[in-house]
N, C-alpha and C. Protein backbone atom coordinates (compact mmCIF):
# COMPACT_ATOMS: atom_id res chain seq x y z
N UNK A 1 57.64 39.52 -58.10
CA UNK A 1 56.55 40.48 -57.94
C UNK A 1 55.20 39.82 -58.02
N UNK A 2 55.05 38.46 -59.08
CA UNK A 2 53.56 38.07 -59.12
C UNK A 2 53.64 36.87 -57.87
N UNK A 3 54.48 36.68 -57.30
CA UNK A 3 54.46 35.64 -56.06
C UNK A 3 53.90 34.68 -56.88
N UNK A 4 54.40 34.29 -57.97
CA UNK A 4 54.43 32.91 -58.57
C UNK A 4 55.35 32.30 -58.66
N UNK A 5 56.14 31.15 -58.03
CA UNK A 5 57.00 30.41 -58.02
C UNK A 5 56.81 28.86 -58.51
N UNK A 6 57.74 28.35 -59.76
CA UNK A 6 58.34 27.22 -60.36
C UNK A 6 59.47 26.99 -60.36
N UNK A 7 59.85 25.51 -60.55
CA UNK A 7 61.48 25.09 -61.19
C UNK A 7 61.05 23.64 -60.63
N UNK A 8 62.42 23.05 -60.33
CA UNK A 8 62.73 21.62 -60.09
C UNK A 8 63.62 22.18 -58.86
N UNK A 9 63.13 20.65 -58.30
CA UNK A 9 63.64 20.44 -56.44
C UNK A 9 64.77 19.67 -56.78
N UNK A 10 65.14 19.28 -57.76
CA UNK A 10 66.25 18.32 -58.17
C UNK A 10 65.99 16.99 -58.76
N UNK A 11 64.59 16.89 -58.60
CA UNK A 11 63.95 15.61 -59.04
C UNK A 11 62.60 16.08 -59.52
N UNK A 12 61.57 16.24 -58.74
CA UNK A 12 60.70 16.94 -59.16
C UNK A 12 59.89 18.37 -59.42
N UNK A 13 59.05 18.42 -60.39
CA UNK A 13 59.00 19.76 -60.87
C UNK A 13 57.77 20.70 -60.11
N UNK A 14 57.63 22.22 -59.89
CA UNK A 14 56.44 22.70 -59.24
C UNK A 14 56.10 23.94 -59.73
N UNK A 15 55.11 23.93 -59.23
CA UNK A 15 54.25 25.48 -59.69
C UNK A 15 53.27 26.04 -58.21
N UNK A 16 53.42 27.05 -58.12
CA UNK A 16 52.84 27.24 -57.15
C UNK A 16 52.63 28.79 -56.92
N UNK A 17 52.01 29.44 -56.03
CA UNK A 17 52.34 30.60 -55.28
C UNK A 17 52.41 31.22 -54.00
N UNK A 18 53.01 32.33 -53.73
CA UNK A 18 53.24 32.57 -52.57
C UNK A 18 52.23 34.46 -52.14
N UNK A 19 51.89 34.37 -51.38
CA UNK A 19 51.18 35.71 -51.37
C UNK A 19 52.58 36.66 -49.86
N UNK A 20 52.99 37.37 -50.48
CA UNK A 20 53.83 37.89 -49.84
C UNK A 20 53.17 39.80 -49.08
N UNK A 21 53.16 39.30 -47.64
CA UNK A 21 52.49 40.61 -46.90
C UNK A 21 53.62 41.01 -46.74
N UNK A 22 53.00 42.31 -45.06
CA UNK A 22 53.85 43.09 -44.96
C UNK A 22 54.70 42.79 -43.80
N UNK A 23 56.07 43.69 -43.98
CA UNK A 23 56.98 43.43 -42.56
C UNK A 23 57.35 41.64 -42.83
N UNK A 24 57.50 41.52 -44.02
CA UNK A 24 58.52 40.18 -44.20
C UNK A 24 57.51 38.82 -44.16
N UNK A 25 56.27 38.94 -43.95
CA UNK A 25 55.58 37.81 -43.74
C UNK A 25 55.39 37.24 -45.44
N UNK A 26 55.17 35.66 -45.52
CA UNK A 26 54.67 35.09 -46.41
C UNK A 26 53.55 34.01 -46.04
N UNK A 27 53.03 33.50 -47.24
CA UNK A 27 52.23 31.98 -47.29
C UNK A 27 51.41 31.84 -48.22
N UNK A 28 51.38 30.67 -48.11
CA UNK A 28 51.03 29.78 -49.64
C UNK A 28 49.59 30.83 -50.21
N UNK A 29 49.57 30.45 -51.35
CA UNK A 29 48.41 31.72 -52.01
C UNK A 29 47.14 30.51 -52.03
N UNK A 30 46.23 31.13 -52.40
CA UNK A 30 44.64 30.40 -51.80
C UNK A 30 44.73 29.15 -52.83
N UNK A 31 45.01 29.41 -54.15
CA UNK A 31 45.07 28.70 -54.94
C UNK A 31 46.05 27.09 -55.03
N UNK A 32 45.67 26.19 -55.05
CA UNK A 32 46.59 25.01 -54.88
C UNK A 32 47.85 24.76 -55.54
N UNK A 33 49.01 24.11 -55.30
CA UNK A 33 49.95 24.29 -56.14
C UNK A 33 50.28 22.97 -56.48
N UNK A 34 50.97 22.40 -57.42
CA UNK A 34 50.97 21.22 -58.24
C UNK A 34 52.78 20.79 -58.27
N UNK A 35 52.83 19.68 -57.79
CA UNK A 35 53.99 18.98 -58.03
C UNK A 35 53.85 17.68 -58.92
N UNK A 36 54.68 17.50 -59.68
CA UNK A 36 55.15 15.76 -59.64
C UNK A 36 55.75 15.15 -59.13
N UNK A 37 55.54 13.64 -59.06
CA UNK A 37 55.49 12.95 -57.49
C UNK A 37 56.39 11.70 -58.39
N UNK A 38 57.40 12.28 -58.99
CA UNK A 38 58.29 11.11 -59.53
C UNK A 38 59.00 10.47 -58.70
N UNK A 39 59.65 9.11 -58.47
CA UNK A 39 60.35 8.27 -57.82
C UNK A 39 61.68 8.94 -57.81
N UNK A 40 62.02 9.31 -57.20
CA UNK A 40 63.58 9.84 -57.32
C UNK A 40 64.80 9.14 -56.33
N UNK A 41 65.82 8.74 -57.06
CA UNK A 41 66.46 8.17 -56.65
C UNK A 41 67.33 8.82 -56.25
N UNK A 42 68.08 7.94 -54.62
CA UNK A 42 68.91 8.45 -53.48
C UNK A 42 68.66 9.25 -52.94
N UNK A 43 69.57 10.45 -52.55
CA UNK A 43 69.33 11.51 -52.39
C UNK A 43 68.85 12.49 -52.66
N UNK A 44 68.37 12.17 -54.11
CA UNK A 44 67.39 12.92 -54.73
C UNK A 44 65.78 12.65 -53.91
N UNK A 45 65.36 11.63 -53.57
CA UNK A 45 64.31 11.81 -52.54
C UNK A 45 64.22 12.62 -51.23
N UNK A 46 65.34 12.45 -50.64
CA UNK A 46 65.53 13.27 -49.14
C UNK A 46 65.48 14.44 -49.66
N UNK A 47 66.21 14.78 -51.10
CA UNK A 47 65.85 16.51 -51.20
C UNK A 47 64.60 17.16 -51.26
N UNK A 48 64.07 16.29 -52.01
CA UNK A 48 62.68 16.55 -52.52
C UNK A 48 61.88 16.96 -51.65
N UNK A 49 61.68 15.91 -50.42
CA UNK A 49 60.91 16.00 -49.51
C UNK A 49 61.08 17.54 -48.48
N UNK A 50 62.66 17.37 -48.20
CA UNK A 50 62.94 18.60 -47.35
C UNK A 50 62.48 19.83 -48.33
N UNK A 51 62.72 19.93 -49.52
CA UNK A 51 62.36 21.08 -49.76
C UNK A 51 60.72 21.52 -49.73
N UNK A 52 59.86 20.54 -49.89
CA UNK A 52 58.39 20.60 -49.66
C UNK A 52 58.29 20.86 -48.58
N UNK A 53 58.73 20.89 -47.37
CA UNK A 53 58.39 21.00 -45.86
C UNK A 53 59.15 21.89 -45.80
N UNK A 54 59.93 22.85 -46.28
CA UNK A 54 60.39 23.91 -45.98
C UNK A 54 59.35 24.95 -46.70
N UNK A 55 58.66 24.97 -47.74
CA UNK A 55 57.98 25.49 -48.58
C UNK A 55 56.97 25.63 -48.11
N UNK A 56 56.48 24.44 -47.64
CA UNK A 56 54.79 24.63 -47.02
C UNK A 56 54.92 25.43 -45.84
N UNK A 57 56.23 25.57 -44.48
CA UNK A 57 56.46 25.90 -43.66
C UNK A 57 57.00 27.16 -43.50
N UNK A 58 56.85 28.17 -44.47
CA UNK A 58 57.58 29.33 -44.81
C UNK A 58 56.96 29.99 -44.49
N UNK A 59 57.46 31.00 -43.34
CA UNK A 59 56.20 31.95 -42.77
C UNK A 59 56.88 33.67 -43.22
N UNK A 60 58.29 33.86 -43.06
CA UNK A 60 58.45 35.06 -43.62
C UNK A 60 59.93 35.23 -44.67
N UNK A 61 59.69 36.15 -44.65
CA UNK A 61 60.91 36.10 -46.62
C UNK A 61 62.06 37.43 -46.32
N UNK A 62 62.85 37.31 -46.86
CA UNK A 62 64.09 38.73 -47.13
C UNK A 62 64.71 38.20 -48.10
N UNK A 63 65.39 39.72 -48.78
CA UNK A 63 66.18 39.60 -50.07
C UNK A 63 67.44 39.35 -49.37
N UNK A 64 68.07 38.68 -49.90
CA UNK A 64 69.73 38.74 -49.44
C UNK A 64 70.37 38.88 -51.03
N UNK A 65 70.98 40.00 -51.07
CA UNK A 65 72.02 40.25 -52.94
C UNK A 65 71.01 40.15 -53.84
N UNK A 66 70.77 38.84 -54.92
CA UNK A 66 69.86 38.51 -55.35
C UNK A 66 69.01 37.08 -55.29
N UNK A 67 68.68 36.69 -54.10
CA UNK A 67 68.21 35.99 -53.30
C UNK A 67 66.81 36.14 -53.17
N UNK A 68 66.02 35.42 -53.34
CA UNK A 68 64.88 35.44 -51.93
C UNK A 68 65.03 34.50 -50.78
N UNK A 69 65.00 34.86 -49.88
CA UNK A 69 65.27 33.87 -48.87
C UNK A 69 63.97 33.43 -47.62
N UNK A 70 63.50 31.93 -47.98
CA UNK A 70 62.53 32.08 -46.80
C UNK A 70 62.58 30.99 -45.63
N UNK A 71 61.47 31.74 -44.75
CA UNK A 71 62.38 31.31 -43.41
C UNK A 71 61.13 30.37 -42.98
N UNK A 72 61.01 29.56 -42.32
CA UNK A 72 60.78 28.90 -41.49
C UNK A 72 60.33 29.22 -40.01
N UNK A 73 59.40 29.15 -38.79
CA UNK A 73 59.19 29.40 -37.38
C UNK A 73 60.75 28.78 -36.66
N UNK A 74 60.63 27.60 -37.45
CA UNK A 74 61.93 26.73 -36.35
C UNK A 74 63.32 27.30 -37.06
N UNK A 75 63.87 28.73 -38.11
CA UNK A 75 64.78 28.64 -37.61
C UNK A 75 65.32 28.21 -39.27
N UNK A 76 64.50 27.35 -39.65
CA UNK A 76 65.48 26.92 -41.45
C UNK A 76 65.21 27.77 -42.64
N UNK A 77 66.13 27.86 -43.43
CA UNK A 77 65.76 28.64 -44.55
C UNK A 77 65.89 28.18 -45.67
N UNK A 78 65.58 28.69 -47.17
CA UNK A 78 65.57 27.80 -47.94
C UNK A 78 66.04 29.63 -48.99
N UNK A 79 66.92 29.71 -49.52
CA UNK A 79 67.44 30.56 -50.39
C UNK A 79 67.09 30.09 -52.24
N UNK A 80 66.16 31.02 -52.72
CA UNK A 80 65.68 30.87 -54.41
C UNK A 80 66.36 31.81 -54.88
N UNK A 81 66.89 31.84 -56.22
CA UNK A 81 67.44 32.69 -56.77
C UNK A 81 66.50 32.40 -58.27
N UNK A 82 66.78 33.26 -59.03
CA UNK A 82 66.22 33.41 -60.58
C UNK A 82 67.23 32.86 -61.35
N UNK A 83 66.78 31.92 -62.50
CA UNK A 83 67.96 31.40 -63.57
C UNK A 83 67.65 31.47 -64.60
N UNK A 84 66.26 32.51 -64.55
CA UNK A 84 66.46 32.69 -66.15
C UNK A 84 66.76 33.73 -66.47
């Protein structure tokens, strides 16, 4: 509801927000959002990265169960759930 989103990408950690309109649209909120930019090893880098370029690239959102799910222009999605 406050379109504030944190956690870990698997390596590194974020804070950020999302300003969520209407008819499914999203994008980043005016305010800047903050990662750490730790060295992550293996595959833990390729994740990292894809998930930042899915994030910055997120133009609209739907619930799926208890999901948020956001989408991408080209087509990719990136599914958040709550763990706490």
């Amino acid at each position: 509801e406050s379109g504030k989103v944190s956690g870990s990408d698997g390596c590194n950690r974020y804070a950020g927000g999302l300003v969520f309109g209407e008819h499914g649209r999203v994008e980043a909120a005016p305010q800047v959002g903050i990662s750490t930019l730790m060295a992550c090893p293996g595959a833990h880098a390729s994740t990292s990265g894809t998930f930042l370029s899915l994030l910055h690239n997120t133009r609209t959102w739907t619930i799926e169960d208890t999901s948020l799910v956001l989408h991408t222009p080209d087509g990719r999605t990136m599914r958040l759930r709550q763990t706490f």
